[in-house]
ModelCIF file with pLDDT and N, C-alpha, C, O atoms, coordinates in Angstrom:
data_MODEL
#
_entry.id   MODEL 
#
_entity.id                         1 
_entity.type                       polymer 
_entity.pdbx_number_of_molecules   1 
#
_entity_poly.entity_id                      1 
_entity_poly.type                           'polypeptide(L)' 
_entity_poly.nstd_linkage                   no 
_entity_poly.nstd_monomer                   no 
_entity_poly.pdbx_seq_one_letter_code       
;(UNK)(UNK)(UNK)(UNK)(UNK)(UNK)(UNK)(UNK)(UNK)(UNK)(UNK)(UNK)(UNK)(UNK)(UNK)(UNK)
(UNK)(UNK)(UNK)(UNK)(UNK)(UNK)(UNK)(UNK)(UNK)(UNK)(UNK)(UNK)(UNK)(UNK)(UNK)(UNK)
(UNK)(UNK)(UNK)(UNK)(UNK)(UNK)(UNK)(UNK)(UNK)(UNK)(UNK)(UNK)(UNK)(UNK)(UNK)(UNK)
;
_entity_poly.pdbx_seq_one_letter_code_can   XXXXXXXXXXXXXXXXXXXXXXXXXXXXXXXXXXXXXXXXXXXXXXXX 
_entity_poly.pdbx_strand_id                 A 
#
loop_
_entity_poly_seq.entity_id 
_entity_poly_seq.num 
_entity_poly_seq.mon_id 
_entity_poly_seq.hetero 
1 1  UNK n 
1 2  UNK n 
1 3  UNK n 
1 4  UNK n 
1 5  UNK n 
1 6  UNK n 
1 7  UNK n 
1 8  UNK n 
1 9  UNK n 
1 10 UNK n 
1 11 UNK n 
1 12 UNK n 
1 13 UNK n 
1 14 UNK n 
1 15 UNK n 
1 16 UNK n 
1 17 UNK n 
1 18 UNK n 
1 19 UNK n 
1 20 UNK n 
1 21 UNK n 
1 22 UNK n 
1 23 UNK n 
1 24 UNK n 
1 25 UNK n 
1 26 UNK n 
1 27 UNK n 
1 28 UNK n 
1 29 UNK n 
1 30 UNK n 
1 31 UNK n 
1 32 UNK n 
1 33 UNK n 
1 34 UNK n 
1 35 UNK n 
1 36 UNK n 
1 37 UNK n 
1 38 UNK n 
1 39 UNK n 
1 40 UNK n 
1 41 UNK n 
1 42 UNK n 
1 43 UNK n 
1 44 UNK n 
1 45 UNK n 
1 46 UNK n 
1 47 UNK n 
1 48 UNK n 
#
_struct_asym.id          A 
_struct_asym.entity_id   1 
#
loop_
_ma_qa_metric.id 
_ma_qa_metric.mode 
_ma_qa_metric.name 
_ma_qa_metric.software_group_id 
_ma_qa_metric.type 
1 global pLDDT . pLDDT 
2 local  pLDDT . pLDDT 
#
_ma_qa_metric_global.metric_id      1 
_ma_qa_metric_global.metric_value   92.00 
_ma_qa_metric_global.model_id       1 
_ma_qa_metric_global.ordinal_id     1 
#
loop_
_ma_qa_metric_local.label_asym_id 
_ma_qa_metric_local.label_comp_id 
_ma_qa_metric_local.label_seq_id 
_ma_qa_metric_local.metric_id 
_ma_qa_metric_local.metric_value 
_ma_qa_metric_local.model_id 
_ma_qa_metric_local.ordinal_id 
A UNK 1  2 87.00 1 1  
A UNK 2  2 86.00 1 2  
A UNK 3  2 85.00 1 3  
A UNK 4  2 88.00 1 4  
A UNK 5  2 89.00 1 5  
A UNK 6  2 92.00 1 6  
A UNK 7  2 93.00 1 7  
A UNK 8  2 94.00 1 8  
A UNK 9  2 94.00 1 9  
A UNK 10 2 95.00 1 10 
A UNK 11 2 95.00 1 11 
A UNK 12 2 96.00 1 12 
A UNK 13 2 96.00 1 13 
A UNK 14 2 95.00 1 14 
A UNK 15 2 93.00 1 15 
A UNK 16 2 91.00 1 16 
A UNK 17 2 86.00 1 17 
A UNK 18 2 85.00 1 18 
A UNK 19 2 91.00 1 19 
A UNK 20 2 93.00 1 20 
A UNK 21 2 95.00 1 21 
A UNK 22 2 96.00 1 22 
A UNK 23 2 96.00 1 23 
A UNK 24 2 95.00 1 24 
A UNK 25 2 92.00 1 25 
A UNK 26 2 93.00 1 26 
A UNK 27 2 93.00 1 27 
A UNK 28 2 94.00 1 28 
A UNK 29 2 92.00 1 29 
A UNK 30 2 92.00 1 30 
A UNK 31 2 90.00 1 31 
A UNK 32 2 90.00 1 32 
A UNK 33 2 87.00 1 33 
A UNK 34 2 85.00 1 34 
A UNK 35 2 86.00 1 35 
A UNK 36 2 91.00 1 36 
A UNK 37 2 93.00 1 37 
A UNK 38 2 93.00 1 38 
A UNK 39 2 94.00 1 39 
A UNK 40 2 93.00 1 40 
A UNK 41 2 95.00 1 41 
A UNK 42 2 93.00 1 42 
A UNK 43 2 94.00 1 43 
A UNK 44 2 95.00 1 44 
A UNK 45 2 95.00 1 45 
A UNK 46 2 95.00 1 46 
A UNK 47 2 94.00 1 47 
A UNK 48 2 91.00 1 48 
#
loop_
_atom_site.group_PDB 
_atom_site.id 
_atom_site.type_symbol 
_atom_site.label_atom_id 
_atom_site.label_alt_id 
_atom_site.label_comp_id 
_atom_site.label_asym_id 
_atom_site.label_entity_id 
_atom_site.label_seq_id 
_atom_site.pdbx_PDB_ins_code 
_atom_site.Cartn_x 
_atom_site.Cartn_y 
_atom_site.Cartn_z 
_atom_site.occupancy 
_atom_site.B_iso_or_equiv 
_atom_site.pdbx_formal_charge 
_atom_site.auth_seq_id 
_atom_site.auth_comp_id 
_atom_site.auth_asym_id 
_atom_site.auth_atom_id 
_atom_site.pdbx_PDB_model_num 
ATOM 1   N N  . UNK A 1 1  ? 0.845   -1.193 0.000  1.00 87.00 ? 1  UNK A N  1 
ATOM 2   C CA . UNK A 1 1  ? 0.000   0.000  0.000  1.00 87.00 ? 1  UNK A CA 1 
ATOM 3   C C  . UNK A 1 1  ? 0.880   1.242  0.000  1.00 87.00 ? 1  UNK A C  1 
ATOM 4   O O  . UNK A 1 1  ? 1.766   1.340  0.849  1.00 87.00 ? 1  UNK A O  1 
ATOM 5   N N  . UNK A 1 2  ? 0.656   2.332  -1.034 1.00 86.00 ? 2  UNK A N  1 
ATOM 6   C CA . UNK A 1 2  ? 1.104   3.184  -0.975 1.00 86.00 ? 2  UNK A CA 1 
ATOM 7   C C  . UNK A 1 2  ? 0.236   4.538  -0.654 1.00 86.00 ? 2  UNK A C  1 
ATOM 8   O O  . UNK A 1 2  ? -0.677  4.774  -1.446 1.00 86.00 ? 2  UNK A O  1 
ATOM 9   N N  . UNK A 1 3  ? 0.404   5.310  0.267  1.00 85.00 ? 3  UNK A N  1 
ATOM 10  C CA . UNK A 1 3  ? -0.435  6.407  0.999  1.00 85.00 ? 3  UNK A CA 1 
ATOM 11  C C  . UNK A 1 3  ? 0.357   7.862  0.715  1.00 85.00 ? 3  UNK A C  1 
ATOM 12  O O  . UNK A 1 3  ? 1.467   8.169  1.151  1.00 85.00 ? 3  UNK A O  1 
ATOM 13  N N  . UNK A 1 4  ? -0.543  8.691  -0.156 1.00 88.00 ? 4  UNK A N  1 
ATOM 14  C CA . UNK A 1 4  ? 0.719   10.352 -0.224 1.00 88.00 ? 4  UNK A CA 1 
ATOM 15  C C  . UNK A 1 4  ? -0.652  11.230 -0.057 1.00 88.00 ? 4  UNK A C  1 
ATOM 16  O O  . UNK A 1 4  ? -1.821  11.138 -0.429 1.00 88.00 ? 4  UNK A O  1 
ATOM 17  N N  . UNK A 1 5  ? 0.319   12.324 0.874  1.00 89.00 ? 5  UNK A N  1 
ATOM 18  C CA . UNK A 1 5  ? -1.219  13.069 1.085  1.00 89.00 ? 5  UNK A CA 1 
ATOM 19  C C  . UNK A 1 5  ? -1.170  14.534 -0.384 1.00 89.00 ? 5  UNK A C  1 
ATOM 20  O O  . UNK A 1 5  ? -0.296  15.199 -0.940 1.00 89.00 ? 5  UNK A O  1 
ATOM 21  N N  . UNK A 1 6  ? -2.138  14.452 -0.426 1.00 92.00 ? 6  UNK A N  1 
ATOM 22  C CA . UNK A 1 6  ? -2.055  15.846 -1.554 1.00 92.00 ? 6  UNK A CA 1 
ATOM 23  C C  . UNK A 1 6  ? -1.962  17.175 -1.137 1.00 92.00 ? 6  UNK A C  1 
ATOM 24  O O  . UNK A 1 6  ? -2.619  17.142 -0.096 1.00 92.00 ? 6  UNK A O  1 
ATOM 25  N N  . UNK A 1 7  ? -1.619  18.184 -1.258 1.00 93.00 ? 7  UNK A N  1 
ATOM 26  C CA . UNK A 1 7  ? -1.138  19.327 -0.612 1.00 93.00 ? 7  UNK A CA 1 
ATOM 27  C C  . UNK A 1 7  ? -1.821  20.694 -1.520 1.00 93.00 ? 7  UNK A C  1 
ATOM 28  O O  . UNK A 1 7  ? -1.783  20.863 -2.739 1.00 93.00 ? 7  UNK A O  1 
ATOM 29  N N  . UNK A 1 8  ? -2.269  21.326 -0.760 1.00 94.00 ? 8  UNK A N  1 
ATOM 30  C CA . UNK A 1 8  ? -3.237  23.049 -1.725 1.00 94.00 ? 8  UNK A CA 1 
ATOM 31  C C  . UNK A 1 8  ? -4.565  22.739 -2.056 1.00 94.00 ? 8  UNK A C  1 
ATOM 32  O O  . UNK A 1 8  ? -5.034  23.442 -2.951 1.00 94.00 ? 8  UNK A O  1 
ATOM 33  N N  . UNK A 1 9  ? -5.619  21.505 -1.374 1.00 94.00 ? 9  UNK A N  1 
ATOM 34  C CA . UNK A 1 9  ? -6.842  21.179 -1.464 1.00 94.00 ? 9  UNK A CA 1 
ATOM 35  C C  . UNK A 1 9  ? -7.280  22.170 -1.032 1.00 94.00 ? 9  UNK A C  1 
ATOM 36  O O  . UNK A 1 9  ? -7.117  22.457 0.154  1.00 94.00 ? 9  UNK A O  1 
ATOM 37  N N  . UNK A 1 10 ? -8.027  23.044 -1.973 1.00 95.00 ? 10 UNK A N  1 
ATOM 38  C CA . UNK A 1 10 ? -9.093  24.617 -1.687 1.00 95.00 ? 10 UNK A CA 1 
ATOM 39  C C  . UNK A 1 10 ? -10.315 23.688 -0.874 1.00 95.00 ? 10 UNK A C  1 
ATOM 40  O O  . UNK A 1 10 ? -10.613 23.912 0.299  1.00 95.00 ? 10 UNK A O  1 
ATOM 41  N N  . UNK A 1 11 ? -10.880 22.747 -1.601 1.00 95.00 ? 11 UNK A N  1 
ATOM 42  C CA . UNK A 1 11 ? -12.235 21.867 -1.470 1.00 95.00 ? 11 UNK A CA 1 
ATOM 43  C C  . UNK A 1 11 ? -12.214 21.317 -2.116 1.00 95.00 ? 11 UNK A C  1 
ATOM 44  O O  . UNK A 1 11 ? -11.663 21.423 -3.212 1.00 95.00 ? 11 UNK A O  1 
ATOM 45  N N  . UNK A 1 12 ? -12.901 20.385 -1.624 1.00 96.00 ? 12 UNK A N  1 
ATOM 46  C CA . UNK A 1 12 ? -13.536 19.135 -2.208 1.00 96.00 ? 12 UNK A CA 1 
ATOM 47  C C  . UNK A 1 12 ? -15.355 19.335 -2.584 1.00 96.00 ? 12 UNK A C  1 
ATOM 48  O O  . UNK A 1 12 ? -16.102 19.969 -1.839 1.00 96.00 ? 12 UNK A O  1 
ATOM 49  N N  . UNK A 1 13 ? -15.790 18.693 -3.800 1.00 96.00 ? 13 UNK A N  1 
ATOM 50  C CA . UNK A 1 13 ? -16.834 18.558 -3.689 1.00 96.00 ? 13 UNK A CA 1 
ATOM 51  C C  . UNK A 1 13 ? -17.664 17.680 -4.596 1.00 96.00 ? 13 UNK A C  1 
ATOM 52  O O  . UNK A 1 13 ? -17.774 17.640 -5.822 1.00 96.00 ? 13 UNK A O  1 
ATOM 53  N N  . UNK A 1 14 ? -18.204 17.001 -3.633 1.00 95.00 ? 14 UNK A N  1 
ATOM 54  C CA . UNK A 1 14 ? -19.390 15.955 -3.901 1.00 95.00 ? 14 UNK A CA 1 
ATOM 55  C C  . UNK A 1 14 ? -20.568 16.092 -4.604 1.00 95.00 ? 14 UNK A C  1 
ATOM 56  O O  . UNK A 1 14 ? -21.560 16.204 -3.883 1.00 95.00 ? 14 UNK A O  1 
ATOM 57  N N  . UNK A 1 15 ? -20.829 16.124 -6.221 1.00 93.00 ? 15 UNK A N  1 
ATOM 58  C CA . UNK A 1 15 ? -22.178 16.338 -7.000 1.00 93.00 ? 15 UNK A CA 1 
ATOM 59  C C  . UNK A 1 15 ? -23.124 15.111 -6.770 1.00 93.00 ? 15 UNK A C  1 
ATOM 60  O O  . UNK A 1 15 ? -22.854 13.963 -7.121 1.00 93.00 ? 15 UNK A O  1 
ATOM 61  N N  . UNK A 1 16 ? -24.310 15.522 -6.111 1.00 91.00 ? 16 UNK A N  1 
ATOM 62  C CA . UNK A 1 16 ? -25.097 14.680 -6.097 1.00 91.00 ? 16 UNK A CA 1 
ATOM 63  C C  . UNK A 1 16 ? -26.366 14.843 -6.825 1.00 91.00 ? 16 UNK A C  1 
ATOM 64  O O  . UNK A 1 16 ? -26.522 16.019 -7.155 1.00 91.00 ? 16 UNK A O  1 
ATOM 65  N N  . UNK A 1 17 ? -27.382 14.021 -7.210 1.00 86.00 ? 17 UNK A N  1 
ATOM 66  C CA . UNK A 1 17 ? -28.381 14.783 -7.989 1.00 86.00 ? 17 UNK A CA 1 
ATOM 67  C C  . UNK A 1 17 ? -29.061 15.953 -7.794 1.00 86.00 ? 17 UNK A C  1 
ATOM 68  O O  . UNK A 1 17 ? -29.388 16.739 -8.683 1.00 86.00 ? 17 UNK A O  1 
ATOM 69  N N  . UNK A 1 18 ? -29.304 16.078 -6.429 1.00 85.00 ? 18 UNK A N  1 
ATOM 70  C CA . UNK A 1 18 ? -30.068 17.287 -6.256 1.00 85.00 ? 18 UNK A CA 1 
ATOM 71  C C  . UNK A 1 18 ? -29.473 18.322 -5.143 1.00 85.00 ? 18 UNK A C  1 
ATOM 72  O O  . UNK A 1 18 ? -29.971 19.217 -4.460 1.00 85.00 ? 18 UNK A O  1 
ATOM 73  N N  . UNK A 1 19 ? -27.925 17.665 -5.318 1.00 91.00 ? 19 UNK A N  1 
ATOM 74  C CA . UNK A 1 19 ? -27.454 18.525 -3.985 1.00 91.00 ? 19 UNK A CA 1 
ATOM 75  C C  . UNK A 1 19 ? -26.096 18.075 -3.988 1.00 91.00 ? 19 UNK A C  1 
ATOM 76  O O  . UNK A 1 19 ? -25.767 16.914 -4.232 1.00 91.00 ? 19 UNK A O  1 
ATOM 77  N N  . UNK A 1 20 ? -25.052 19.323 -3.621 1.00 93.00 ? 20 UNK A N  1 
ATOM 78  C CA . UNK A 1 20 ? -23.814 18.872 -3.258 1.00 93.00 ? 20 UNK A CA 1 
ATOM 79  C C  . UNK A 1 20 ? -23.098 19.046 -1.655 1.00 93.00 ? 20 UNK A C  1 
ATOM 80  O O  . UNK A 1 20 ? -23.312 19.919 -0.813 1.00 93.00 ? 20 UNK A O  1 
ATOM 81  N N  . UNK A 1 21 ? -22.418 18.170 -1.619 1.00 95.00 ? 21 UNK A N  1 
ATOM 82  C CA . UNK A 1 21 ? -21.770 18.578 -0.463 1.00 95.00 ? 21 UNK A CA 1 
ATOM 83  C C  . UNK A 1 21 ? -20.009 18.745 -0.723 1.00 95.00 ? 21 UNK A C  1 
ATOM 84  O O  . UNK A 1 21 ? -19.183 18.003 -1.254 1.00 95.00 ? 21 UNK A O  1 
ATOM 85  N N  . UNK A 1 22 ? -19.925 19.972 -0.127 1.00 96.00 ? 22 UNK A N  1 
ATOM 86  C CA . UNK A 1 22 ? -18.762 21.225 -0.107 1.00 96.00 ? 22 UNK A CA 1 
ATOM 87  C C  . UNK A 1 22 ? -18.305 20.881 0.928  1.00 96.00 ? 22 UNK A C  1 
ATOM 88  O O  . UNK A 1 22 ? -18.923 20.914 1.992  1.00 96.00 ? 22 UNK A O  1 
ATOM 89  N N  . UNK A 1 23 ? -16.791 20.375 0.737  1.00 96.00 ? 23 UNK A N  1 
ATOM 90  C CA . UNK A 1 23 ? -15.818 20.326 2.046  1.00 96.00 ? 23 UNK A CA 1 
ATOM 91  C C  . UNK A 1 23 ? -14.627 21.543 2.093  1.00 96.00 ? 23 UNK A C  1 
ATOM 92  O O  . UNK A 1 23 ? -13.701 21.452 1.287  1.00 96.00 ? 23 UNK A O  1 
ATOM 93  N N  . UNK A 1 24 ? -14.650 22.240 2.677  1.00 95.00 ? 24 UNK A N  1 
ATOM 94  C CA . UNK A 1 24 ? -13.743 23.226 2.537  1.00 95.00 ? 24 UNK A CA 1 
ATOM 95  C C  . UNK A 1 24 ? -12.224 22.911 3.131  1.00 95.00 ? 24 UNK A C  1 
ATOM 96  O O  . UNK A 1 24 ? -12.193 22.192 4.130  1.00 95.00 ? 24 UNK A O  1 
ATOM 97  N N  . UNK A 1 25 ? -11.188 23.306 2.694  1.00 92.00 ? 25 UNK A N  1 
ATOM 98  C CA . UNK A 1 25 ? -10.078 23.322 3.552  1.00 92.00 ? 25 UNK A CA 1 
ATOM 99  C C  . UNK A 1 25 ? -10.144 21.717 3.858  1.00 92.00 ? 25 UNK A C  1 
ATOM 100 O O  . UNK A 1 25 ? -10.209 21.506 5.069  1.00 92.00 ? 25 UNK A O  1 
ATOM 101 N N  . UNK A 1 26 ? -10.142 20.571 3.080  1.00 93.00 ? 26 UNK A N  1 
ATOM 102 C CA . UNK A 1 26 ? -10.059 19.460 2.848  1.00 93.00 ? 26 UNK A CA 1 
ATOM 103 C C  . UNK A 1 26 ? -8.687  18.634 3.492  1.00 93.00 ? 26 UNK A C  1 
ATOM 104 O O  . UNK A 1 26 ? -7.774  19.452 3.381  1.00 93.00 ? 26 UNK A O  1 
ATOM 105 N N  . UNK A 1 27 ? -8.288  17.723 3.944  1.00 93.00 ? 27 UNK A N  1 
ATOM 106 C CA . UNK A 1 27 ? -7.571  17.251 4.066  1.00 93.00 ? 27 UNK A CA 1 
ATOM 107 C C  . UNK A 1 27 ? -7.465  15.838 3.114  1.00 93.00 ? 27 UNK A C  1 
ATOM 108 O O  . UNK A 1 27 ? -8.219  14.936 3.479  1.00 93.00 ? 27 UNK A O  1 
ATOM 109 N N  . UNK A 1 28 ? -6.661  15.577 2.007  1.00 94.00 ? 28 UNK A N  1 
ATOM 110 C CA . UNK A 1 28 ? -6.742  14.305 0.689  1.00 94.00 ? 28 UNK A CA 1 
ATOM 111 C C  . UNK A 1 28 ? -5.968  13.822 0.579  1.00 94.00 ? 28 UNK A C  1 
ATOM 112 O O  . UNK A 1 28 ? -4.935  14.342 0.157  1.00 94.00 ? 28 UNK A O  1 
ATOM 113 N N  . UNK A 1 29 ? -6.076  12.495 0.925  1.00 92.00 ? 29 UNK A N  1 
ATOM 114 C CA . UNK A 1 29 ? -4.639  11.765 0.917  1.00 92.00 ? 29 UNK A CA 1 
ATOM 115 C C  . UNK A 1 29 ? -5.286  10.392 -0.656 1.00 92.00 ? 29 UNK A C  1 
ATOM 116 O O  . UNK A 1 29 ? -6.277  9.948  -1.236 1.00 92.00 ? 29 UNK A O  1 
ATOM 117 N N  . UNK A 1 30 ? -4.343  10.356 -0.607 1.00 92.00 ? 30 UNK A N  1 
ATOM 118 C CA . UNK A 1 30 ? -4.516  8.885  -1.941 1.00 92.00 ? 30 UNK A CA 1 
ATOM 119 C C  . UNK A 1 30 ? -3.599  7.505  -1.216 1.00 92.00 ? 30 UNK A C  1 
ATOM 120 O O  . UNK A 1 30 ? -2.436  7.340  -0.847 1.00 92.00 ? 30 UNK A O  1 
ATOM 121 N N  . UNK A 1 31 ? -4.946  6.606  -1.265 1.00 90.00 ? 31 UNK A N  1 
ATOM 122 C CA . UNK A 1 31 ? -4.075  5.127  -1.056 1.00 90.00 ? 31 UNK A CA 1 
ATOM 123 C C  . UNK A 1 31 ? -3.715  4.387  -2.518 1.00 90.00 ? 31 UNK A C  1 
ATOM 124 O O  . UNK A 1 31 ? -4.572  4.535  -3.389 1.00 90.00 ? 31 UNK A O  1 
ATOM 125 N N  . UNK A 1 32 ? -2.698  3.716  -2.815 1.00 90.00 ? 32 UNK A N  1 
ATOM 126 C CA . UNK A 1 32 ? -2.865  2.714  -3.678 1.00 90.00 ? 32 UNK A CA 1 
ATOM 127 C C  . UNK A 1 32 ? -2.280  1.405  -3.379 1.00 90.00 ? 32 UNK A C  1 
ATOM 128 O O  . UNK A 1 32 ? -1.144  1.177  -2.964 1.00 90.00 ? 32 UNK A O  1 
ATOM 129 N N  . UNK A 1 33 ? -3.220  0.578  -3.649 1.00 87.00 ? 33 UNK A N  1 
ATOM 130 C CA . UNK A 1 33 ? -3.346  -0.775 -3.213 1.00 87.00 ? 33 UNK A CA 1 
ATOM 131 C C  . UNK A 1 33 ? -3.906  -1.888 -4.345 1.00 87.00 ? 33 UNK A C  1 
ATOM 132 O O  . UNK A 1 33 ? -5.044  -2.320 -4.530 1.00 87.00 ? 33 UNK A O  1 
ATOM 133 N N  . UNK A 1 34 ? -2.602  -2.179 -5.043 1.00 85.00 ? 34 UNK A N  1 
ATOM 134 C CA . UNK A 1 34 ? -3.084  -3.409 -6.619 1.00 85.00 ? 34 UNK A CA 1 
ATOM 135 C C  . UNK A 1 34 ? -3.326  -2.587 -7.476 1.00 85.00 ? 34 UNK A C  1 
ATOM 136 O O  . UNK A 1 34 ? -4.379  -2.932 -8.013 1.00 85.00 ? 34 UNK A O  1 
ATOM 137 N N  . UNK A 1 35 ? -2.910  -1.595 -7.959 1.00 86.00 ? 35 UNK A N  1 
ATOM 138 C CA . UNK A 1 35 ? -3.434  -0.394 -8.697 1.00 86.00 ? 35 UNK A CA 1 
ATOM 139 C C  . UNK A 1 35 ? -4.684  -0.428 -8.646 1.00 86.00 ? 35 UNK A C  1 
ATOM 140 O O  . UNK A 1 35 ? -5.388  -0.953 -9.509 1.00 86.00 ? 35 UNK A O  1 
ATOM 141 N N  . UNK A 1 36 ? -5.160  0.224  -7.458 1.00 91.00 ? 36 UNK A N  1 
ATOM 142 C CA . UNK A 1 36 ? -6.225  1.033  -7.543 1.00 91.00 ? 36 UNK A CA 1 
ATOM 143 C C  . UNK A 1 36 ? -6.187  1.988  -6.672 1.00 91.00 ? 36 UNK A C  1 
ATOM 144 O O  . UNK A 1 36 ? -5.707  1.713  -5.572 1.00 91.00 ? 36 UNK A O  1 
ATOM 145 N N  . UNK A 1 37 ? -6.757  3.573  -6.962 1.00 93.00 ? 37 UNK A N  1 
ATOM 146 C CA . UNK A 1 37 ? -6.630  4.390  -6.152 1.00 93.00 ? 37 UNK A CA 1 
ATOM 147 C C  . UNK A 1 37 ? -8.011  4.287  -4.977 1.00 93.00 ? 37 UNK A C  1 
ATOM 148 O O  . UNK A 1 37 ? -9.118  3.797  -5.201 1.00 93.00 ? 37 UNK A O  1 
ATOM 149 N N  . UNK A 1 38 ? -7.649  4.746  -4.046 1.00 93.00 ? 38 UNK A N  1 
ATOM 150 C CA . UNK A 1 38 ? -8.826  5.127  -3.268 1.00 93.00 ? 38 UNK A CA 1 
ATOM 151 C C  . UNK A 1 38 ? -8.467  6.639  -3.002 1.00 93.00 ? 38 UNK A C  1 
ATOM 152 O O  . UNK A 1 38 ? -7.411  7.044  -3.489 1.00 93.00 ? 38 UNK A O  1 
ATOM 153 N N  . UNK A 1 39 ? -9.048  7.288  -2.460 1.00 94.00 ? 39 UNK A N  1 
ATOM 154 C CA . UNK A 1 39 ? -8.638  8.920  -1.753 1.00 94.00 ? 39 UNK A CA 1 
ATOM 155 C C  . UNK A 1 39 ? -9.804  9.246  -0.848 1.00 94.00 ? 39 UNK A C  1 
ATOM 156 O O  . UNK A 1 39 ? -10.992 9.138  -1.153 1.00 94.00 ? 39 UNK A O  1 
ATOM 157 N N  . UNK A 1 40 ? -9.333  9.638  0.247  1.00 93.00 ? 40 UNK A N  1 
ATOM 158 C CA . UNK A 1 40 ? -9.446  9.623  1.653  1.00 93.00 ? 40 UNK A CA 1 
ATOM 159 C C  . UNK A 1 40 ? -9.829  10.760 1.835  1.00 93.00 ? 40 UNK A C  1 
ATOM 160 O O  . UNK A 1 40 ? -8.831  11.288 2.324  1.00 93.00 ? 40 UNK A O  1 
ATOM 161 N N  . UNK A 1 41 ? -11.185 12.091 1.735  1.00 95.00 ? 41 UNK A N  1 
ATOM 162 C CA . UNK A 1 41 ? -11.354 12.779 1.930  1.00 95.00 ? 41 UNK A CA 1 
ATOM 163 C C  . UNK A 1 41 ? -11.500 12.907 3.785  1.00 95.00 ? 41 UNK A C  1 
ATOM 164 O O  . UNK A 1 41 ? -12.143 12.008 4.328  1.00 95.00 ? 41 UNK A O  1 
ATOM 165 N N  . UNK A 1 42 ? -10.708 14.365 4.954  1.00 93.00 ? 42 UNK A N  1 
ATOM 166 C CA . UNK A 1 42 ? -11.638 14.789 5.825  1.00 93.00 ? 42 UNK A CA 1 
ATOM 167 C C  . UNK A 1 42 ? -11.441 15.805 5.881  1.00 93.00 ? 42 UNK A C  1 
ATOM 168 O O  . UNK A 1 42 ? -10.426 16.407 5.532  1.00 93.00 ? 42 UNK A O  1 
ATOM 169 N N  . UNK A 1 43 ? -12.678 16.305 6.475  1.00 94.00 ? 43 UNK A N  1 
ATOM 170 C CA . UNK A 1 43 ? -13.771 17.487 6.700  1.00 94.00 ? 43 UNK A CA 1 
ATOM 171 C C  . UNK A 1 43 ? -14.956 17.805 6.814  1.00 94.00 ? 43 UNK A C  1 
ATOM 172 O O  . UNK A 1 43 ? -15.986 17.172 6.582  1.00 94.00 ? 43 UNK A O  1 
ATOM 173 N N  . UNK A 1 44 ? -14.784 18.789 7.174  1.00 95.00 ? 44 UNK A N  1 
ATOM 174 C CA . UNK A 1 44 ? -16.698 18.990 7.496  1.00 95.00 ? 44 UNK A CA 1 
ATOM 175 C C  . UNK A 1 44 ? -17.343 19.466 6.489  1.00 95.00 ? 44 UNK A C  1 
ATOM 176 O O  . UNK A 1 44 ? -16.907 20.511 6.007  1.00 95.00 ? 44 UNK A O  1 
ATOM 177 N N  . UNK A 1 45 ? -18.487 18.878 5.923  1.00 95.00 ? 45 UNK A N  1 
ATOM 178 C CA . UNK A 1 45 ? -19.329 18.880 4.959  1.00 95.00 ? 45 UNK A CA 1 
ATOM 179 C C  . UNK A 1 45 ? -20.146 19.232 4.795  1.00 95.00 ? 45 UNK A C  1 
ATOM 180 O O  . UNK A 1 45 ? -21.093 18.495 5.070  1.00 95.00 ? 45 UNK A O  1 
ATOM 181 N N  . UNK A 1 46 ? -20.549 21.016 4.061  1.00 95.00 ? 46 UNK A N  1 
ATOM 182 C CA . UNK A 1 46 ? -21.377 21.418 3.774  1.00 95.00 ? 46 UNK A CA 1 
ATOM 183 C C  . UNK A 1 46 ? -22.358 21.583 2.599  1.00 95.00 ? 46 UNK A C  1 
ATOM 184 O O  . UNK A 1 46 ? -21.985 22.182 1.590  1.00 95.00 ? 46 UNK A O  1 
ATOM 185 N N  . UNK A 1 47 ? -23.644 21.053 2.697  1.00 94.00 ? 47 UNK A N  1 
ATOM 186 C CA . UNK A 1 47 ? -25.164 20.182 2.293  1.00 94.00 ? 47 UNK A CA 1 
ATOM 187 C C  . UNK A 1 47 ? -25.148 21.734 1.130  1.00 94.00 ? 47 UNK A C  1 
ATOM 188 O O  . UNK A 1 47 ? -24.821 22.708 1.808  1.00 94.00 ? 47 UNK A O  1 
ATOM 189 N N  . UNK A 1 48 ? -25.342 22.023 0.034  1.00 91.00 ? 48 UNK A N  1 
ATOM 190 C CA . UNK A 1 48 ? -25.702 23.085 -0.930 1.00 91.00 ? 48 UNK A CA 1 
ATOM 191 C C  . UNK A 1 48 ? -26.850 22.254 -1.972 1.00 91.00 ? 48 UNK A C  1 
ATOM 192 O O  . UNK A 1 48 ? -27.372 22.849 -2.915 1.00 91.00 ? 48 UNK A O  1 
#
């Protein structure tokens, strides 16, 4: 498993059909494991 965190995340954000959720000031790291990525969003998540 390889884990690197990403660095200058403004936000993150989640499109959902009728609504997104806005993470500000994000913390994003990326795992890879068998080539595949995962990425590890935290923060607090605001409903728009």
């Amino acid at each position: 498993m390889d884990v690197k965190d990403i660095s200058g995340v403004k936000e993150v954000i989640i499109r959902l059909e009728d609504r997104e959720l806005v993470i500000p000031n994000a913390e994003v790291n990326i795992m890879k494991v068998m080539g595949q990525e995962t990425y590890q969003v935290t923060g607090t998540a605001v409903e728009v």
